[in-house]
Protein backbone atom coordinates (compact mmCIF):
# COMPACT_ATOMS: atom_id res chain seq x y z
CA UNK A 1 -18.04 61.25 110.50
CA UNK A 2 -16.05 59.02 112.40
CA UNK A 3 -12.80 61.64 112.18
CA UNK A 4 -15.55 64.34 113.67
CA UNK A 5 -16.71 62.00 116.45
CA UNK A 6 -13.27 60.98 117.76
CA UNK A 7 -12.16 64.63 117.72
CA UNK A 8 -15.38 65.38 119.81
CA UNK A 9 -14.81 62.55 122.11
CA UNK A 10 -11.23 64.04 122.58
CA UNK A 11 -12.05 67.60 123.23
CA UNK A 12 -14.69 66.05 125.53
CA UNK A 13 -11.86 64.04 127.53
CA UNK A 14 -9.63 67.42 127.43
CA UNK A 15 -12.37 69.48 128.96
CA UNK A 16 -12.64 67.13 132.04
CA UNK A 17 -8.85 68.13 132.43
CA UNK A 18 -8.26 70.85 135.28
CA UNK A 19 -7.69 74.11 133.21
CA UNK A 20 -4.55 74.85 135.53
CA UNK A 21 -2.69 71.60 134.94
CA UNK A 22 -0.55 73.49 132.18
CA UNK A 23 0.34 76.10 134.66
CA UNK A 24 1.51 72.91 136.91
CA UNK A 25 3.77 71.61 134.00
CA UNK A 26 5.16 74.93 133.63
CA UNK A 27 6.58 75.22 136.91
CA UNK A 28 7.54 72.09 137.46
CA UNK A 29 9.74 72.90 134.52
CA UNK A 30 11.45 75.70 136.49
CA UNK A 31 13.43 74.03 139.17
CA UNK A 32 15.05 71.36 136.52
CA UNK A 33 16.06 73.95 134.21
CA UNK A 34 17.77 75.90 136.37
CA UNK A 35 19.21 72.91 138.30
CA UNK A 36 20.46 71.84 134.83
CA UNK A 37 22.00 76.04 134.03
CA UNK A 38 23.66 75.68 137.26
CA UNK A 39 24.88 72.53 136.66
CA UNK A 40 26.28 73.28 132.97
CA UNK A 41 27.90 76.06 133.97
CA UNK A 42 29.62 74.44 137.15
CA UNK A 43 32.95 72.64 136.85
CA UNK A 44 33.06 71.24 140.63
CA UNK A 45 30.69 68.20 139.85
CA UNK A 46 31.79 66.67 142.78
CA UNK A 47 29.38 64.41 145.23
CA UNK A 48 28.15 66.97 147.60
CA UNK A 49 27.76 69.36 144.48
CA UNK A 50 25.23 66.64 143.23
CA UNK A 51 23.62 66.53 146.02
CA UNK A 52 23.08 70.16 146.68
CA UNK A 53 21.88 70.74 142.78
CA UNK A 54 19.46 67.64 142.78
CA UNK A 55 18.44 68.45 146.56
CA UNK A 56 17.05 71.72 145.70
CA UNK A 57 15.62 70.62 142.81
CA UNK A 58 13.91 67.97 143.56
CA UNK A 59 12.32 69.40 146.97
CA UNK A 60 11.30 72.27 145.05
CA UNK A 61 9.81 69.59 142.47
CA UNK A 62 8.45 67.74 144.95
CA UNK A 63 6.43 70.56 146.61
CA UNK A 64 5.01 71.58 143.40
CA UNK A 65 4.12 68.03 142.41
CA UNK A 66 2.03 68.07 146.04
CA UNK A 67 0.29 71.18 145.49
CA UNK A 68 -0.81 69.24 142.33
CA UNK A 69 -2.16 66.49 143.47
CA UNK A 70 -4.01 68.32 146.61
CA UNK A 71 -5.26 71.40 144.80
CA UNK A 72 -5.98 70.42 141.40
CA UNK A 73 -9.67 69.68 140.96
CA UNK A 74 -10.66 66.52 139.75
CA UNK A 75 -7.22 65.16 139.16
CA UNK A 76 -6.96 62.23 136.75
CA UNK A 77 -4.03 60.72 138.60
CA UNK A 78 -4.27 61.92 142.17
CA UNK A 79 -3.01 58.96 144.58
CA UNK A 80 0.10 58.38 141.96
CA UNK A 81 0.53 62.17 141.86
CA UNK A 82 0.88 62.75 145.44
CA UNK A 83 2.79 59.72 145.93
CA UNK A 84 5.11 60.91 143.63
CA UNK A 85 5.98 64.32 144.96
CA UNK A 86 6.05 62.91 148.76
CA UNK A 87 8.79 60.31 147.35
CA UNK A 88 10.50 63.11 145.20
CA UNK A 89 10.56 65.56 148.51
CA UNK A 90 11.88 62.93 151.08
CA UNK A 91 15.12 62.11 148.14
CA UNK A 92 15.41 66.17 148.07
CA UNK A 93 15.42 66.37 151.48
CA UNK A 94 17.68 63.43 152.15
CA UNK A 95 19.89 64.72 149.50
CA UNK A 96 20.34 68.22 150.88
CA UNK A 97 21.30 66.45 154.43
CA UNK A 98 24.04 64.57 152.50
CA UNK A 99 25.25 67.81 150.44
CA UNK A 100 24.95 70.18 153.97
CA UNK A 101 25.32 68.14 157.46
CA UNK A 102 28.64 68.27 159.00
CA UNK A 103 29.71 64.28 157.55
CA UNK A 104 32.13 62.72 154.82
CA UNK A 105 29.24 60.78 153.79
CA UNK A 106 28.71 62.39 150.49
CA UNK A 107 30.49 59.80 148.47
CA UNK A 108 29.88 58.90 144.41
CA UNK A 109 28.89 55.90 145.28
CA UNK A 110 26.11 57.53 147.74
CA UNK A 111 25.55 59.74 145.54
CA UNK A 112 24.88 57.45 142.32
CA UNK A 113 22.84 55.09 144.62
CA UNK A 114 20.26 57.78 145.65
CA UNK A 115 19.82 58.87 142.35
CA UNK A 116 19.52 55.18 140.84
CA UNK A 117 16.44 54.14 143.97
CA UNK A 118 15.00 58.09 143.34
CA UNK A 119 15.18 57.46 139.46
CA UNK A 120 14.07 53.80 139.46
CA UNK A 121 11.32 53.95 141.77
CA UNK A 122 9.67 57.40 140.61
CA UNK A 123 10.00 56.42 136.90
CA UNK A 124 8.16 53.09 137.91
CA UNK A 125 5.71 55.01 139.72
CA UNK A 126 4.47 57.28 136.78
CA UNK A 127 4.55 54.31 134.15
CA UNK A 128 2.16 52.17 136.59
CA UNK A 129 0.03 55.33 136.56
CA UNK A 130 -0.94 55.19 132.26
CA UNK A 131 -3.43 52.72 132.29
CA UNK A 132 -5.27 55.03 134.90
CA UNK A 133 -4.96 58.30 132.73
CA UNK A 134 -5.97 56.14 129.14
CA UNK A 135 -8.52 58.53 128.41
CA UNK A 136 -6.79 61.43 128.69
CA UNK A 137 -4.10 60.93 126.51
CA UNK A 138 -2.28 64.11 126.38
CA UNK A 139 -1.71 63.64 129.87
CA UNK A 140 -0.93 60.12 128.96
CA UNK A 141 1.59 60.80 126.88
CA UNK A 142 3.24 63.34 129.56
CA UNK A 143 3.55 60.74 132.16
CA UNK A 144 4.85 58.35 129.64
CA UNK A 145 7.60 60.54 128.37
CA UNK A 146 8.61 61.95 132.37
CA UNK A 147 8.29 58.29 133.51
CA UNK A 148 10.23 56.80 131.22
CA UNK A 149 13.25 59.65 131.04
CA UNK A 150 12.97 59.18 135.06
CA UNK A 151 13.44 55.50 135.10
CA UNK A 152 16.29 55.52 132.04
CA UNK A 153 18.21 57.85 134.40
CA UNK A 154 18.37 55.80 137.25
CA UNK A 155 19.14 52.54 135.45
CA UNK A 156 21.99 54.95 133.64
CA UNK A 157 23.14 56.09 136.47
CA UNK A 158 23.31 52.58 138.44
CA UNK A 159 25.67 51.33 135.77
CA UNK A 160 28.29 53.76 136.94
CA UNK A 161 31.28 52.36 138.88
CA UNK A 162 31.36 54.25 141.98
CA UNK A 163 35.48 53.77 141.44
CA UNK A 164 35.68 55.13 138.16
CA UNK A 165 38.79 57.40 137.87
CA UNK A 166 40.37 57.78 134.36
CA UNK A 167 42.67 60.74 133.03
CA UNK A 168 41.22 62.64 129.88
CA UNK A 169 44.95 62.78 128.30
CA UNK A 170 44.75 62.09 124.49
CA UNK A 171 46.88 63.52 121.76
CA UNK A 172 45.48 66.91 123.67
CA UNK A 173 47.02 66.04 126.77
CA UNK A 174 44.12 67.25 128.68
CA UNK A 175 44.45 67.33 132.68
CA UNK A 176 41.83 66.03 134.20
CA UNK A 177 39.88 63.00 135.10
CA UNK A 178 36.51 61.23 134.67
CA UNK A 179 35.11 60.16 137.35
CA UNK A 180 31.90 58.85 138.90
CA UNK A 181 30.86 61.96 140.24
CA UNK A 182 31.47 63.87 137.51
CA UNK A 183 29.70 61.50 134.78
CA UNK A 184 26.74 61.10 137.61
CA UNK A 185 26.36 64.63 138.01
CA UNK A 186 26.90 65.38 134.17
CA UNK A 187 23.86 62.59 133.63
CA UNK A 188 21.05 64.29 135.91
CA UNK A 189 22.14 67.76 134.80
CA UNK A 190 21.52 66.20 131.08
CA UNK A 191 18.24 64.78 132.69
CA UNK A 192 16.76 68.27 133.80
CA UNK A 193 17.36 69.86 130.59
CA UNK A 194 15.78 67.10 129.03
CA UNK A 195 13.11 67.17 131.05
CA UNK A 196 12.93 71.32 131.65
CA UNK A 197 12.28 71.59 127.44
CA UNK A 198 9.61 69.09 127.36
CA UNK A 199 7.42 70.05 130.29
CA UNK A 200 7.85 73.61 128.97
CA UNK A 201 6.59 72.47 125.20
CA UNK A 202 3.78 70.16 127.04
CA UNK A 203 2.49 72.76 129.31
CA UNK A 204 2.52 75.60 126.45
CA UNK A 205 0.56 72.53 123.93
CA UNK A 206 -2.06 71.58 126.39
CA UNK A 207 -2.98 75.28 126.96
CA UNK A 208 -3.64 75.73 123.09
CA UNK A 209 -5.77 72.20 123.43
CA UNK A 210 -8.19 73.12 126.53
CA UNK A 211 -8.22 76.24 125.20
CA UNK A 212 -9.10 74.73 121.69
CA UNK A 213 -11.73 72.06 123.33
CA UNK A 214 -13.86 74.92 125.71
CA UNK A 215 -14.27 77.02 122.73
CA UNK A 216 -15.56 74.07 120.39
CA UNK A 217 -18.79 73.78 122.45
CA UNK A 218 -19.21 77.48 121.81
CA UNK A 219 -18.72 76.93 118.04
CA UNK A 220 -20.94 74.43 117.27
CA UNK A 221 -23.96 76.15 119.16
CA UNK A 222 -23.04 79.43 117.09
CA UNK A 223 -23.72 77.24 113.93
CA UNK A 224 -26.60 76.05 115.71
């Protein structure tokens, strides 16, 4: 009994979920995996490379993340929604300025610093948000997991030394160096693929669940 009253109480929470929040997941998944293709598959991971790749990205991510928030029925985390896709556009927008206007700004050290207040301050942002979303915890569990990956990335990223310059070599003698940019870069591309697989596996899961919890009402009156 108690097993059948918590799995009604859950399907009950799900079915006060917006039916397109899945379809929200699933394109917000879009823009980081193909920032994270184009960024695999680039070998100039300079600074205004960076910027250009997380730029897009996270404009594009931002947008979505506003259309969200503002035309999502009954959103269980509205205000922390929208406040997170107007801080995610301003960073993309800042961070195309840096990768496009006609400067020598675009520096690692610029570079890793937007990324660390971006990744810091969002992650934050979506953690504070749990306690409000408790009931829902699929969704829960989907701002815990993109919170959390946000904020690891920019306290990652932080720790890189802007200077950092050192040849591969080895007993391979290969040319080349590391350097800030490059392990920066190589960082948020590993972020978006993170992130790209699990909002595609959340989205696709929570679309099985609503569609599992609208059809139990059904159900049970059939038996009826």
């Amino acid at each position: 009994m108690t097993a059948s009253a918590n799995n009604s109480v859950a399907d009950a929470h799900l079915r006060e979920l917006p039916e397109s929040l899945w379809l929200s997941m699933l394109f917000r998944a879009l823009p980081v995996i193909a920032g994270a293709l184009v960024i695999a598959f680039t070998p100039d991971h300079s600074p205004r490379f960076g910027f250009a790749v997380f730029g897009a990205v996270a404009l594009w991510s931002g947008i979505i993340v506003g259309f969200e928030a503002v035309g999502i029925k009954n959103h269980p985390l509205r205000p922390v929604v929208f406040a997170r896709s107007i801080i995610t556009a301003v960073a993309g927008g800042f961070a195309l300025f840096m990768a496009t206007g006609g400067h020598d700004w675009a520096t690692p050290g610029a570079f890793i610093l937007t990324i660390a207040i971006w990744g810091i301050v969002t992650g934050l942002l979506e953690l504070v948000g749990v306690p409000f979303a408790r009931k829902h915890r699929f969704y829960t569990n989907e701002i815990i997991i993109s919170g959390a990956l946000t904020l690891l990335l920019g306290v990652i990223v932080a720790f890189v030394p802007p200077d950092l310059d050192e040849a591969y070599g080895g007993v391979e003698q290969i040319t080349g160096s590391l350097t800030a940019s490059v392990q920066a870069v190589g960082f948020v591309g590993a972020y978006f693929a993170v992130l790209g697989v699990l909002l595609v596996i959340e989205a696709i899961t929570l679309r099985q669940l609503l569609r599992r919890a609208h059809e139990t009402p059904t159900l049970q009156e059939t038996a009826q």
